[in-house]
C-alpha atoms as a PDB file:
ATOM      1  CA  UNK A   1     105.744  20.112 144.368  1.00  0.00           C
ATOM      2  CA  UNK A   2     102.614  20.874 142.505  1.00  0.00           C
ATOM      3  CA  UNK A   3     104.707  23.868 141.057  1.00  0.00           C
ATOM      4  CA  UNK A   4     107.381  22.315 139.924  1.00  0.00           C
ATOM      5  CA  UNK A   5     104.987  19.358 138.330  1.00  0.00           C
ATOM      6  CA  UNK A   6     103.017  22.268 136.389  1.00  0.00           C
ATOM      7  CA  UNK A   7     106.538  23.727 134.962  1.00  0.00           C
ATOM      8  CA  UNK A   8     107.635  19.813 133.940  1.00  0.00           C
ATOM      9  CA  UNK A   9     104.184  19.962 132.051  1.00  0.00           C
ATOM     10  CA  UNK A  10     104.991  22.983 130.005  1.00  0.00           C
ATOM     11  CA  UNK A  11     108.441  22.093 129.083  1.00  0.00           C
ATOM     12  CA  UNK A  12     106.772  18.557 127.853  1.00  0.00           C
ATOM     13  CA  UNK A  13     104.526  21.356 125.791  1.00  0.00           C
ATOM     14  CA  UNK A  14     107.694  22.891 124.142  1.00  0.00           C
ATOM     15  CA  UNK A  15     109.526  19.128 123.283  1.00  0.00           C
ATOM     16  CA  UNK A  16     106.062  18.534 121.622  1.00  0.00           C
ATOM     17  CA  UNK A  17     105.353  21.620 119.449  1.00  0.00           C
ATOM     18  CA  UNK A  18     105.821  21.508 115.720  1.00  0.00           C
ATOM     19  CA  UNK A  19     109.441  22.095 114.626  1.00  0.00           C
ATOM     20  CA  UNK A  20     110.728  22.535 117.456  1.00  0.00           C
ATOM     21  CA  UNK A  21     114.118  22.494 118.791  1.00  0.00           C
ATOM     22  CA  UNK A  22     115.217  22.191 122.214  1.00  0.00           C
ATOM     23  CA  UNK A  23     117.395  25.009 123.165  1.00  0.00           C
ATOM     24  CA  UNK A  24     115.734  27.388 120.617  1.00  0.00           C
ATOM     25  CA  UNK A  25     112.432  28.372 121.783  1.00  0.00           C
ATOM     26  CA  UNK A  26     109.211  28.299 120.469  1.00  0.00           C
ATOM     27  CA  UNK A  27     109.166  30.672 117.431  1.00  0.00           C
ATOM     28  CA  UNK A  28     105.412  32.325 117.157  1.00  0.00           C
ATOM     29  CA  UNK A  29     106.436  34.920 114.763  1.00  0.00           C
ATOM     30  CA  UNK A  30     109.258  37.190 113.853  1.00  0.00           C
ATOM     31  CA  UNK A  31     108.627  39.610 116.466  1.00  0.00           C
ATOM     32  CA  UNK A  32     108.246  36.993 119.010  1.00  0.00           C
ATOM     33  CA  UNK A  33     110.133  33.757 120.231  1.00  0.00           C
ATOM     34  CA  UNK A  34     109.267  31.936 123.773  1.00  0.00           C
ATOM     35  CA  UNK A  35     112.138  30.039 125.701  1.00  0.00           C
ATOM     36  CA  UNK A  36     112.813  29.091 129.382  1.00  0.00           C
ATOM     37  CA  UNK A  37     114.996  27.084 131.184  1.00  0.00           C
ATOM     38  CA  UNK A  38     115.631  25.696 134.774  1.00  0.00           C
ATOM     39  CA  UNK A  39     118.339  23.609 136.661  1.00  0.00           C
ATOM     40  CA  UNK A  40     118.173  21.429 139.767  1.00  0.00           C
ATOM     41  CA  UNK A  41     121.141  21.200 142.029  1.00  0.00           C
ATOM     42  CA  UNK A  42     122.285  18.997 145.637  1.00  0.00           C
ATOM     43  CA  UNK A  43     125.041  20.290 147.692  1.00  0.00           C
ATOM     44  CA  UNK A  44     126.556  18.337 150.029  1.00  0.00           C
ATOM     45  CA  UNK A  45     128.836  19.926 153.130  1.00  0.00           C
ATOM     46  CA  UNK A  46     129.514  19.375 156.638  1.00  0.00           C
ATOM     47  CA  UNK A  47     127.543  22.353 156.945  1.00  0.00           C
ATOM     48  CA  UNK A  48     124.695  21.782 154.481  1.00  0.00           C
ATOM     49  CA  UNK A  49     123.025  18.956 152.802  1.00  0.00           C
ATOM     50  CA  UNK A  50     120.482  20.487 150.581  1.00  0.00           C
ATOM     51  CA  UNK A  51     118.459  20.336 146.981  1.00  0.00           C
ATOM     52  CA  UNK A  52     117.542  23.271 144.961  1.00  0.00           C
ATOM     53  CA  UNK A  53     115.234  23.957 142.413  1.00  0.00           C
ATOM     54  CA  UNK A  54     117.515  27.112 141.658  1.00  0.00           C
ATOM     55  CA  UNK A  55     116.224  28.977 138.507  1.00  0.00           C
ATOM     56  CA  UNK A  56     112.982  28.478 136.674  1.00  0.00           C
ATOM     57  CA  UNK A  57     113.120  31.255 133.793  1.00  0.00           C
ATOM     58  CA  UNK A  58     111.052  32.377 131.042  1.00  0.00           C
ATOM     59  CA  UNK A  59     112.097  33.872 128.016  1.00  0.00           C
ATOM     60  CA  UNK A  60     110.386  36.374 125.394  1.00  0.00           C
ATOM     61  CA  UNK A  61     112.537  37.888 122.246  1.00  0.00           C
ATOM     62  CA  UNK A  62     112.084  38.946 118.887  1.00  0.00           C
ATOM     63  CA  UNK A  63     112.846  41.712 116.118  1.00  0.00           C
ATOM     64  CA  UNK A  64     110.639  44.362 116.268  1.00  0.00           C
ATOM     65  CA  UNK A  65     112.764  45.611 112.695  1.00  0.00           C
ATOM     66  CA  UNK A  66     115.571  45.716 111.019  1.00  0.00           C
ATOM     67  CA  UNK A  67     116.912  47.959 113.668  1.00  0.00           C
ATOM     68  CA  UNK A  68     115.428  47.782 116.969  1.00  0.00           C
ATOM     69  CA  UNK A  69     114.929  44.239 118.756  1.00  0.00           C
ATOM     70  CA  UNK A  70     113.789  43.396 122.477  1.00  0.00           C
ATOM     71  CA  UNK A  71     114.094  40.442 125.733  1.00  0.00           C
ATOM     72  CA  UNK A  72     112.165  40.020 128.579  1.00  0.00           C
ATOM     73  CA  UNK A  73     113.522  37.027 130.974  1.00  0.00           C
ATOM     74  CA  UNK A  74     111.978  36.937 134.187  1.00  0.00           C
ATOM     75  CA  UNK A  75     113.596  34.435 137.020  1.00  0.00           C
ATOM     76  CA  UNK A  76     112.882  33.373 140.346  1.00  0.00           C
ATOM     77  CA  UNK A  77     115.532  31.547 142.103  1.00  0.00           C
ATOM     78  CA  UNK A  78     115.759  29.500 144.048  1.00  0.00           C
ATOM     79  CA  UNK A  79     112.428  28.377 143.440  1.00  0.00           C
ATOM     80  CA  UNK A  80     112.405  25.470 145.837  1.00  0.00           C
ATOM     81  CA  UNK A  81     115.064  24.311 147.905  1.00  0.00           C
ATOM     82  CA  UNK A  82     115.007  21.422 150.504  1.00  0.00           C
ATOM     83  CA  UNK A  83     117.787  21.649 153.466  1.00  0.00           C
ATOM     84  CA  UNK A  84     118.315  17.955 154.467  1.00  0.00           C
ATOM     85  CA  UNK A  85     120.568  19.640 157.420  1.00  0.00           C
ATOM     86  CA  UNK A  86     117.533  21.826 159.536  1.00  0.00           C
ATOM     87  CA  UNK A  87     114.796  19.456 157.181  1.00  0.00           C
ATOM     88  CA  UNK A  88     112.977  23.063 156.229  1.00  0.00           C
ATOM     89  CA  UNK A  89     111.341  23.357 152.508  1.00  0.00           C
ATOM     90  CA  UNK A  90     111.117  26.661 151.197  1.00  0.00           C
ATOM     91  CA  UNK A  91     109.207  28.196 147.947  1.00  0.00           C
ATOM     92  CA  UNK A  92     109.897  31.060 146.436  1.00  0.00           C
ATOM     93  CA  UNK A  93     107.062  31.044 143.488  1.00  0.00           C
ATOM     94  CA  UNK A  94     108.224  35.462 142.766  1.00  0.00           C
ATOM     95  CA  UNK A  95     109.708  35.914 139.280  1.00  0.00           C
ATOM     96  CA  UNK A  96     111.828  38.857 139.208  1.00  0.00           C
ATOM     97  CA  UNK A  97     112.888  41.268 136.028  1.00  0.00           C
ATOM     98  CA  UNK A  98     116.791  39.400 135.671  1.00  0.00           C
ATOM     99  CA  UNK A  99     116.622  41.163 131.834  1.00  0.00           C
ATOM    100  CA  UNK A 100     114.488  43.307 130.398  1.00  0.00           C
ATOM    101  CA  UNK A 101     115.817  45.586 127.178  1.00  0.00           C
ATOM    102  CA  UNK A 102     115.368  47.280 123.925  1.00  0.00           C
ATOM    103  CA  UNK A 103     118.020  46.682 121.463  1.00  0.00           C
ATOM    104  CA  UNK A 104     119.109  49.083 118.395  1.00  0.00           C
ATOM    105  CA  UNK A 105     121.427  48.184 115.900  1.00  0.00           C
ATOM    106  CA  UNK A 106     122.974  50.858 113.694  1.00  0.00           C
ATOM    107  CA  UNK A 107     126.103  49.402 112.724  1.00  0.00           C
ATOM    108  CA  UNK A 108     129.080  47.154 113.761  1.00  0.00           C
ATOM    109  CA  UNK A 109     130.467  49.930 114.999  1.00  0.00           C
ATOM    110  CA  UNK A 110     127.662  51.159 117.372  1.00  0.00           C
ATOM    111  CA  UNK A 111     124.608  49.885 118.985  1.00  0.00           C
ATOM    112  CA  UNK A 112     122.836  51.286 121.824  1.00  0.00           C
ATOM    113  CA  UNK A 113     121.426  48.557 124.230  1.00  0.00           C
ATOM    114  CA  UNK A 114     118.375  50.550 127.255  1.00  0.00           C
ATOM    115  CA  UNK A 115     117.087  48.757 130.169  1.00  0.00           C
ATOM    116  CA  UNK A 116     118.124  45.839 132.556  1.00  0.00           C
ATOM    117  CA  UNK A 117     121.057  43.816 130.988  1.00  0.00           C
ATOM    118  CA  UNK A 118     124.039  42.121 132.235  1.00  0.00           C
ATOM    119  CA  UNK A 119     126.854  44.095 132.861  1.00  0.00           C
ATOM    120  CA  UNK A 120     129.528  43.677 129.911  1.00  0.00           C
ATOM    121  CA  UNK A 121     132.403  42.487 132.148  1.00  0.00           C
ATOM    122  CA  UNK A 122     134.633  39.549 131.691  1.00  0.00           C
ATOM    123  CA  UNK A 123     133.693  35.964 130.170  1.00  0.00           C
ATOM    124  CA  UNK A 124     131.948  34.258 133.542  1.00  0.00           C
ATOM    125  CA  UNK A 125     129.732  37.758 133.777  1.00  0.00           C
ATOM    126  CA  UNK A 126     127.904  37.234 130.286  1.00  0.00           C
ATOM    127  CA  UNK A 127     127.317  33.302 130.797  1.00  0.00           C
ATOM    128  CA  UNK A 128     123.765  34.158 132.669  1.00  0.00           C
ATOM    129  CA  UNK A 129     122.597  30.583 132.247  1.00  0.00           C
ATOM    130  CA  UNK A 130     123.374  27.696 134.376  1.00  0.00           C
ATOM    131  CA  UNK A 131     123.402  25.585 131.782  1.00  0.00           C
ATOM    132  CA  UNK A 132     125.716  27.485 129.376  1.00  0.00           C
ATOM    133  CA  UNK A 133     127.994  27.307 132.319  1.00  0.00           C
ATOM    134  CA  UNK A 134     130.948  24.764 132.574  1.00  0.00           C
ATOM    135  CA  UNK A 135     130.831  24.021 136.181  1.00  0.00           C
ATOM    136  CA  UNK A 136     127.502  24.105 138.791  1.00  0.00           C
ATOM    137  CA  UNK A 137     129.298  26.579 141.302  1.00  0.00           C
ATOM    138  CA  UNK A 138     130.034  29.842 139.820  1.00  0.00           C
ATOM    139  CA  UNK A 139     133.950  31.524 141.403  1.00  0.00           C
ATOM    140  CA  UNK A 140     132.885  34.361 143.907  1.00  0.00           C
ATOM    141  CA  UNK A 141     134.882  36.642 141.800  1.00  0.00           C
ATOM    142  CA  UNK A 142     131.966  37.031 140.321  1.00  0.00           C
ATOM    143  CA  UNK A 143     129.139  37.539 142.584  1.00  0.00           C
ATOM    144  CA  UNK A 144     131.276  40.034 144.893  1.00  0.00           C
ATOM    145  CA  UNK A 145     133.122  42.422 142.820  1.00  0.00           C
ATOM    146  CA  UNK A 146     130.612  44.735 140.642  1.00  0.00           C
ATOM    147  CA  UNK A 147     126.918  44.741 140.125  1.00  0.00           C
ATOM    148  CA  UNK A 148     125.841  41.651 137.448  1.00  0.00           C
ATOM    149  CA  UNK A 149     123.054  43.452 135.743  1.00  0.00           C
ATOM    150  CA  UNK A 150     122.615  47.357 135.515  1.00  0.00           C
ATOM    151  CA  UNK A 151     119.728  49.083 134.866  1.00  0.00           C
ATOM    152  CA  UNK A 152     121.030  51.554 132.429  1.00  0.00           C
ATOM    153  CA  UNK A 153     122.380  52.251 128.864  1.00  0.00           C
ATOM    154  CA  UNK A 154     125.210  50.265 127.152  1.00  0.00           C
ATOM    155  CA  UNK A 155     126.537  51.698 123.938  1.00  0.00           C
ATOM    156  CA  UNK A 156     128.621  48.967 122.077  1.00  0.00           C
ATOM    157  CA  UNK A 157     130.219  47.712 118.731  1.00  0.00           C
ATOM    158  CA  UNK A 158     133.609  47.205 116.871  1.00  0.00           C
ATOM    159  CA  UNK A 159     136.619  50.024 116.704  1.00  0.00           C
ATOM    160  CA  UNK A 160     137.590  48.309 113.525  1.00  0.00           C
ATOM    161  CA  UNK A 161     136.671  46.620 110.474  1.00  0.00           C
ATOM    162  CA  UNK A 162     137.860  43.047 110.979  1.00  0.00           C
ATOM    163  CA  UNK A 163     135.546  42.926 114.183  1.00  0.00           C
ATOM    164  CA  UNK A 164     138.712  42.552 116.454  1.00  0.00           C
ATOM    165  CA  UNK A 165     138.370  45.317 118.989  1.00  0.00           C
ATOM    166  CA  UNK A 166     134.973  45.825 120.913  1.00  0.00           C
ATOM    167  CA  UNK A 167     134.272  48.211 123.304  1.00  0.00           C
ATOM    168  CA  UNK A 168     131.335  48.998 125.787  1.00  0.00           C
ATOM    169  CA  UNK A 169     130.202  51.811 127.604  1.00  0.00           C
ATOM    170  CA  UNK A 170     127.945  51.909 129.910  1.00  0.00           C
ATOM    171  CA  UNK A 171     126.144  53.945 132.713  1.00  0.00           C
ATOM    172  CA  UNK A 172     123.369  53.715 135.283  1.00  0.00           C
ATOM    173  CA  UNK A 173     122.117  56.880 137.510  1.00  0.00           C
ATOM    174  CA  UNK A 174     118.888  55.836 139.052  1.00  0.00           C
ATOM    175  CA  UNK A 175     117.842  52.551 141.084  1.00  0.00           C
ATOM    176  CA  UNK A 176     118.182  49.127 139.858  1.00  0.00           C
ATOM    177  CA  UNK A 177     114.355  47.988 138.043  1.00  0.00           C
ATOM    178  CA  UNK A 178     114.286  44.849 140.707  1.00  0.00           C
ATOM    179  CA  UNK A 179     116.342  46.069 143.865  1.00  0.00           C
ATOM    180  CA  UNK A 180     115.628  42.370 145.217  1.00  0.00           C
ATOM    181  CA  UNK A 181     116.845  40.633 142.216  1.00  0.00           C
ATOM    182  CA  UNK A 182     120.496  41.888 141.918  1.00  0.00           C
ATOM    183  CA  UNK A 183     123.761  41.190 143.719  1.00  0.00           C
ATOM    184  CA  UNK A 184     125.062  44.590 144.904  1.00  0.00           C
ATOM    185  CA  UNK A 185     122.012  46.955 144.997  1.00  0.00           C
ATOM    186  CA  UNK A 186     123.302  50.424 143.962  1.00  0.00           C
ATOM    187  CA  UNK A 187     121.610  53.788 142.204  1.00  0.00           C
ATOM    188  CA  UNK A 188     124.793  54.806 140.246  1.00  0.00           C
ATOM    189  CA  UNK A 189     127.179  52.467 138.292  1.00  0.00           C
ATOM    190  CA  UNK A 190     129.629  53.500 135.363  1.00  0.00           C
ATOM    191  CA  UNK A 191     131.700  51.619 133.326  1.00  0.00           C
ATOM    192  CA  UNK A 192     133.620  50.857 130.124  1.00  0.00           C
ATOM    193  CA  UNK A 193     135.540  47.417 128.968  1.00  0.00           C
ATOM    194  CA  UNK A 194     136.962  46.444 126.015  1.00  0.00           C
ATOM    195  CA  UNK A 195     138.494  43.073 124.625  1.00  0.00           C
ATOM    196  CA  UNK A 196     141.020  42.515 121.925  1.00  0.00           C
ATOM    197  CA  UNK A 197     141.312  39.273 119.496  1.00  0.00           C
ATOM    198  CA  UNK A 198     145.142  38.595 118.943  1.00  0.00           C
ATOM    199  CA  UNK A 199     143.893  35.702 116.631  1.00  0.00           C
ATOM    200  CA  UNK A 200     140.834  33.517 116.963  1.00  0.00           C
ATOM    201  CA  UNK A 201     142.081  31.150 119.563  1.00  0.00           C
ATOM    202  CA  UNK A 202     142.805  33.830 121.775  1.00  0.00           C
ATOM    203  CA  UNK A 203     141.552  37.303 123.516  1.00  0.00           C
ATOM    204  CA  UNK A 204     141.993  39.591 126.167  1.00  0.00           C
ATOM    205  CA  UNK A 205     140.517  42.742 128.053  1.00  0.00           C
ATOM    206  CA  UNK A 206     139.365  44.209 130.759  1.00  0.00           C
ATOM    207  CA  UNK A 207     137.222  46.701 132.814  1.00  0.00           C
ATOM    208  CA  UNK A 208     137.398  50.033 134.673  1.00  0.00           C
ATOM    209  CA  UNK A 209     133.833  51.365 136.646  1.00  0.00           C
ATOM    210  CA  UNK A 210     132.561  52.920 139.402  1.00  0.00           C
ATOM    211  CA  UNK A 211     129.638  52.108 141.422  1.00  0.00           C
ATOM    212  CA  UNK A 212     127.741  53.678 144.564  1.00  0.00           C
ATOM    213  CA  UNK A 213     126.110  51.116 147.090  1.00  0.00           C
ATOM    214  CA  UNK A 214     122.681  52.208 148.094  1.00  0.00           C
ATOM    215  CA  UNK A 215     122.927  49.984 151.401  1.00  0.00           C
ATOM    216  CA  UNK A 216     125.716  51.169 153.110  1.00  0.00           C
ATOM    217  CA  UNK A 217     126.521  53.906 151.234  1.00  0.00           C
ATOM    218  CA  UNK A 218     129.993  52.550 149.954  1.00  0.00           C
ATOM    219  CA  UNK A 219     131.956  54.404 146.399  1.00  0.00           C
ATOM    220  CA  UNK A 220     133.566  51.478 144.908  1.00  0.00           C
ATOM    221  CA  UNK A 221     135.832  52.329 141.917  1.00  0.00           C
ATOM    222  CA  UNK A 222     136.939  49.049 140.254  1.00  0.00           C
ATOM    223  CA  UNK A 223     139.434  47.262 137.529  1.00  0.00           C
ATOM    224  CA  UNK A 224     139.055  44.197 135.663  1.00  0.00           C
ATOM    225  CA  UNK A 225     141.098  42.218 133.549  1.00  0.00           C
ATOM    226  CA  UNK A 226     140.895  39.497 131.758  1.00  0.00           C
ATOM    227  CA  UNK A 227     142.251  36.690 129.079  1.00  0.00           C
ATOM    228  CA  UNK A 228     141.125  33.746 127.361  1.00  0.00           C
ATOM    229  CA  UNK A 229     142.628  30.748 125.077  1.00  0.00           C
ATOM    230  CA  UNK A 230     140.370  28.357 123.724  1.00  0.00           C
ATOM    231  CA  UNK A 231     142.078  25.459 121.163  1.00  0.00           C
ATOM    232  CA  UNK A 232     139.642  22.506 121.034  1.00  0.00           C
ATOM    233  CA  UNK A 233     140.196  20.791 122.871  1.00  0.00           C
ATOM    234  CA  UNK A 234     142.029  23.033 125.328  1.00  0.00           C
ATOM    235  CA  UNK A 235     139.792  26.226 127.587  1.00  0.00           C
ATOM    236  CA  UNK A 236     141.364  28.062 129.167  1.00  0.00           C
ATOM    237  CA  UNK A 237     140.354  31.673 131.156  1.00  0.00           C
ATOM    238  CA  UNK A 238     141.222  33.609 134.134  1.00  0.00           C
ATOM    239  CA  UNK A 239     139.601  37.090 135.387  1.00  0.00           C
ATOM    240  CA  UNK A 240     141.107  39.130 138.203  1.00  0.00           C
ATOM    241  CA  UNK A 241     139.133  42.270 139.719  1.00  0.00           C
ATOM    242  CA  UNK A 242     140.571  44.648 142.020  1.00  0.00           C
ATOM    243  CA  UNK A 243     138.074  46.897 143.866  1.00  0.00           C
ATOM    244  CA  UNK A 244     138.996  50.599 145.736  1.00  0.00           C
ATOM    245  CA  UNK A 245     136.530  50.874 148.179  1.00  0.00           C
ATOM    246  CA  UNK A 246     135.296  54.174 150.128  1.00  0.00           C
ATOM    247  CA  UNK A 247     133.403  54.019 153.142  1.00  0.00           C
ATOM    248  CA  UNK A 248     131.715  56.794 152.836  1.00  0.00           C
ATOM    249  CA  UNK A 249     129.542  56.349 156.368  1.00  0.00           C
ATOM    250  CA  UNK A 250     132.412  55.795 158.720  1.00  0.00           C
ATOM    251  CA  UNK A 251     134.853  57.824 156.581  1.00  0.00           C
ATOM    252  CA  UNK A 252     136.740  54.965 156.301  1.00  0.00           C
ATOM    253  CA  UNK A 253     139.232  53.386 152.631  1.00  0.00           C
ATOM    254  CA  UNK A 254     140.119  49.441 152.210  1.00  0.00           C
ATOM    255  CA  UNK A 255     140.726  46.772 149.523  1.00  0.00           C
ATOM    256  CA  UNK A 256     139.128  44.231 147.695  1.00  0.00           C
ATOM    257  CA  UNK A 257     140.479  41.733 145.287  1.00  0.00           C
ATOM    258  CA  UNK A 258     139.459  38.440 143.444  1.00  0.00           C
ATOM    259  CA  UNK A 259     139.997  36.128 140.726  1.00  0.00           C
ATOM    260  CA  UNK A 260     139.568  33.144 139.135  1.00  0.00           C
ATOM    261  CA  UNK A 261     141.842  31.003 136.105  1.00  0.00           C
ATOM    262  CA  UNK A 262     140.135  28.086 134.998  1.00  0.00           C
ATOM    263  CA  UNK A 263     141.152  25.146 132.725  1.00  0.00           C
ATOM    264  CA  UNK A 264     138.904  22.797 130.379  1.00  0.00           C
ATOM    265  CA  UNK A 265     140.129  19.787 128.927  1.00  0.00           C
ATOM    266  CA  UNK A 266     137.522  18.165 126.367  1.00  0.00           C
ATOM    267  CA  UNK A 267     137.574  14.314 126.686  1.00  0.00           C
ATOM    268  CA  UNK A 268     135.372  13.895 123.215  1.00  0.00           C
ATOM    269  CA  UNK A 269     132.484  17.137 122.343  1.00  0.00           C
ATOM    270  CA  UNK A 270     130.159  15.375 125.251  1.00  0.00           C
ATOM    271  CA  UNK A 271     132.778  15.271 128.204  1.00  0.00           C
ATOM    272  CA  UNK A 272     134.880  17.312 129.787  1.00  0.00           C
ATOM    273  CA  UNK A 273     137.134  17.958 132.618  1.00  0.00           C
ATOM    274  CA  UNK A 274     137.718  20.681 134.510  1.00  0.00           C
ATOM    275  CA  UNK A 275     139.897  22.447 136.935  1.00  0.00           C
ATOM    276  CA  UNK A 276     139.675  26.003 138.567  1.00  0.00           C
ATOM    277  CA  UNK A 277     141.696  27.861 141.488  1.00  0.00           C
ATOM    278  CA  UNK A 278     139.402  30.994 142.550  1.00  0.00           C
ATOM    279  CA  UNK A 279     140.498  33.474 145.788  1.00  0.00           C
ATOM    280  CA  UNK A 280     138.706  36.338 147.525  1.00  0.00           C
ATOM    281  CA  UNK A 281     140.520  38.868 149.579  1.00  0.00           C
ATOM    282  CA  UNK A 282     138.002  41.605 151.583  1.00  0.00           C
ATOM    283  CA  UNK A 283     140.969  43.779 153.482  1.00  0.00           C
ATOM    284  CA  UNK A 284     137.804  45.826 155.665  1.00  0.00           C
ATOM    285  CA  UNK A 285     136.187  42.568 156.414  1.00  0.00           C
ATOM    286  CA  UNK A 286     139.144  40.197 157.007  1.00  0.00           C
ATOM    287  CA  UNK A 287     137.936  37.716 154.870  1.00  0.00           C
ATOM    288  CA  UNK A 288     140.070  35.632 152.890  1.00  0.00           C
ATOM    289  CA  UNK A 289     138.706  32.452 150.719  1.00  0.00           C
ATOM    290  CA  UNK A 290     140.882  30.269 148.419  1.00  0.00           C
ATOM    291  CA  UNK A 291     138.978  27.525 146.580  1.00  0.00           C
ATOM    292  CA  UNK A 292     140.146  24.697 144.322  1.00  0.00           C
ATOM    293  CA  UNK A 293     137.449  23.238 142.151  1.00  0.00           C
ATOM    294  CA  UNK A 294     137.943  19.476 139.968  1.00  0.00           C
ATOM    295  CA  UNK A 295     134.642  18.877 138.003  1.00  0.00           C
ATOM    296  CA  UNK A 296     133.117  17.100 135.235  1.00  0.00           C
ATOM    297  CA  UNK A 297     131.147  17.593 132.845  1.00  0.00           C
ATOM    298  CA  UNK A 298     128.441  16.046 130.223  1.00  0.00           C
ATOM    299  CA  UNK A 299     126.654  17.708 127.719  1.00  0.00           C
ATOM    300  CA  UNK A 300     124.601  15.329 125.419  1.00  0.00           C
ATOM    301  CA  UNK A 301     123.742  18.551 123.557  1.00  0.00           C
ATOM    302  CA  UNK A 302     124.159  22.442 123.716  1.00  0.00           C
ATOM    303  CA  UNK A 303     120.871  22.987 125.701  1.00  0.00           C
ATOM    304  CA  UNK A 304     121.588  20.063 128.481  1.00  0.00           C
ATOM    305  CA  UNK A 305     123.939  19.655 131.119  1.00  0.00           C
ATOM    306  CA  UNK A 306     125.058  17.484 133.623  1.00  0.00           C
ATOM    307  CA  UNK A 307     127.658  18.676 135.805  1.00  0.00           C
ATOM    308  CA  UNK A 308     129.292  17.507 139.690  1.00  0.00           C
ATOM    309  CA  UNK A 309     132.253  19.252 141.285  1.00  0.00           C
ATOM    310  CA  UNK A 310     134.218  18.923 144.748  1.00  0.00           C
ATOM    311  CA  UNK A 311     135.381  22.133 146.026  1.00  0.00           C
ATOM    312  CA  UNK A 312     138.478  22.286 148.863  1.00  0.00           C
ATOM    313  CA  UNK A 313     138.070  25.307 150.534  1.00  0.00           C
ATOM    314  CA  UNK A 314     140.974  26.915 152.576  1.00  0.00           C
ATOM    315  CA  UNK A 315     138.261  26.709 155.686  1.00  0.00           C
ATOM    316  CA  UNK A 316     137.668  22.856 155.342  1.00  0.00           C
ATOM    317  CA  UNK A 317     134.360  23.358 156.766  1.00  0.00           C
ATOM    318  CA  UNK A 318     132.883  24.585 153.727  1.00  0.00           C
ATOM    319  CA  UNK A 319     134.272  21.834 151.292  1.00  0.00           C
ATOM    320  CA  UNK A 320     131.632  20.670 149.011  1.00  0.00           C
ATOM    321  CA  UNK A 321     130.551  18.671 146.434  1.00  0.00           C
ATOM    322  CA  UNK A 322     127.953  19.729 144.060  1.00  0.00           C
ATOM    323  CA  UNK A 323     125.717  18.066 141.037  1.00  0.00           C
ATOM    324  CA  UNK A 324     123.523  19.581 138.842  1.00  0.00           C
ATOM    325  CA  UNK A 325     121.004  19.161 135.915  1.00  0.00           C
ATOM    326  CA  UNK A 326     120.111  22.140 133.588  1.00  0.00           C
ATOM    327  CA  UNK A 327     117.966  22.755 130.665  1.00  0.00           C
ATOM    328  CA  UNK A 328     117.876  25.025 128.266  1.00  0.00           C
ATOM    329  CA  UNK A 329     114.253  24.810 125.717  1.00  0.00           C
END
């Protein structure tokens, strides 16, 4: 508790500091800005009754030139979490490397981005804050399928001139820079998406990759796709991955597929309703998970958010309903 009274005190620091605006950082000079946020959560479950202190994140970023710019973010999550169900506390004080790069820009056309970054999949994939998020749960689509972050080299930019068509390539061949601070640990991952802008209200793309778990030892070559229409104040997305999967230990092939289409309806630019169906399908495994989400939101700005959900899961057991407060400063 002292912890999280100490990080309260700071972020009181930032809403105080000259010129400041909440959800920009703290600007110190050119070559430096200072940000952070955080987001509290309760689930409740037949299973689980629980708060969490989930992510407590600092931010560092700047322009180093015209050319070349940089950002650190280091996380740890969950921080604290209290489970009402077993009435155990845990801390977890250990901030972890989620992002740490070096940026160069050449040219619309191509920009080379070296270190550990998200991976440039999808919509959901490159929403890394909670609060930039429109619902508190995030589909498992996208936890499951590929690696979130790679610790690698993504060359990017625009096949055209009206900014329409951009690509990314991107490769890692060594181990990840945090191996406890990534979803699927692996030591090679290779990949390339693109997305397409039929007009500005909507887009669509997708993914093809490959990616060697370090664990088990499993080759998973993957594809992505992807679409999105947003017409305020209609959002709507969906993203569908199927994965190939070798087992290379027990000589051994199987499936894996997932998805997600989600719809936002904006009630005024505070509120907003939403509505997602998400599945998983593991063929090796046997598991099988089809979720409907309904949730709300209210954001009284761009850097807060309110947010509660119920999920129905297709094992009724793990129904839920979730709220959540995030910041972004």
């Amino acid at each position: 508790m002292k912890i999280i009274i100490c990080f309260l005190v700071v972020f009181v620091f930032f809403l105080r500091a000259d010129e400041y605006q909440l959800g920009h950082g703290v600007r110190l000079s050119d070559e430096l800005h200072i940000g952070g946020y955080f987001s509290f959560d309760y689930l409740d479950s037949d299973v689980k009754r629980q708060f969490r202190l989930d992510d407590v994140a600092l931010l560092a970023y700047g322009s180093l030139s015209s050319k070349f710019s940089y950002l650190v973010e280091l996380e740890a999550a969950p921080f604290y979490v209290k489970n009402y169900t077993t009435d155990i506390s845990t801390t977890d004080t250990t901030f972890h490397y989620e992002r740490i790069y070096l940026n160069y820009t050449h040219s619309e056309m191509f920009n080379i981005r070296i270190g550990k970054q998200i991976t440039p999949i999808g919509y959901w994939n490159l929403e890394a804050i909670n609060v930039l998020r429109d619902t508190s749960s995030n589909p498992l689509y996208s936890n499951k399928m590929f690696p979130k972050l790679l610790t690698g080299i993504d060359v990017h930019g625009f096949l055209d001139d009206e900014n329409t068509l951009q690509y990314h390539l991107f490769i890692q061949n060594n181990d990840d820079l945090d191996q406890d601070y990534i979803n699927i640990n692996n030591d090679y991952f290779v990949g390339a998406s693109v997305e397409y802008e039929v007009m500005p209200e909507f887009e669509f793309g997708g993914s093809i990759g490959n990616y060697i778990t370090k664990e088990d030892n499993k080759n998973v070559k993957f594809l992505q796709l992807d679409a999105k229409y947003d017409s305020y104040p209609f959002l709507f997305q969906t993203e569908f991955a199927y994965n190939y999967v070798n087992h290379k230990n027990i000589d051994s092939k199987s499936h894996q597929s997932a998805g997600y289409t989600q719809g936002l309806y904006h009630l005024n630019t505070q509120h907003a309703v939403i509505g997602r169906y998400e599945y998983y399908d593991d063929k090796a495994r046997g598991d099988t998970n089809h979720i409907g989400v309904i949730g709300y939101s209210y954001r009284p700005m761009y850097s807060i958010s309110i947010k509660a959900e119920y999920q129905i899961n297709s094992d009724s057991k793990f129904s839920k309903s979730i709220i959540s407060f995030s910041v972004l400063f």
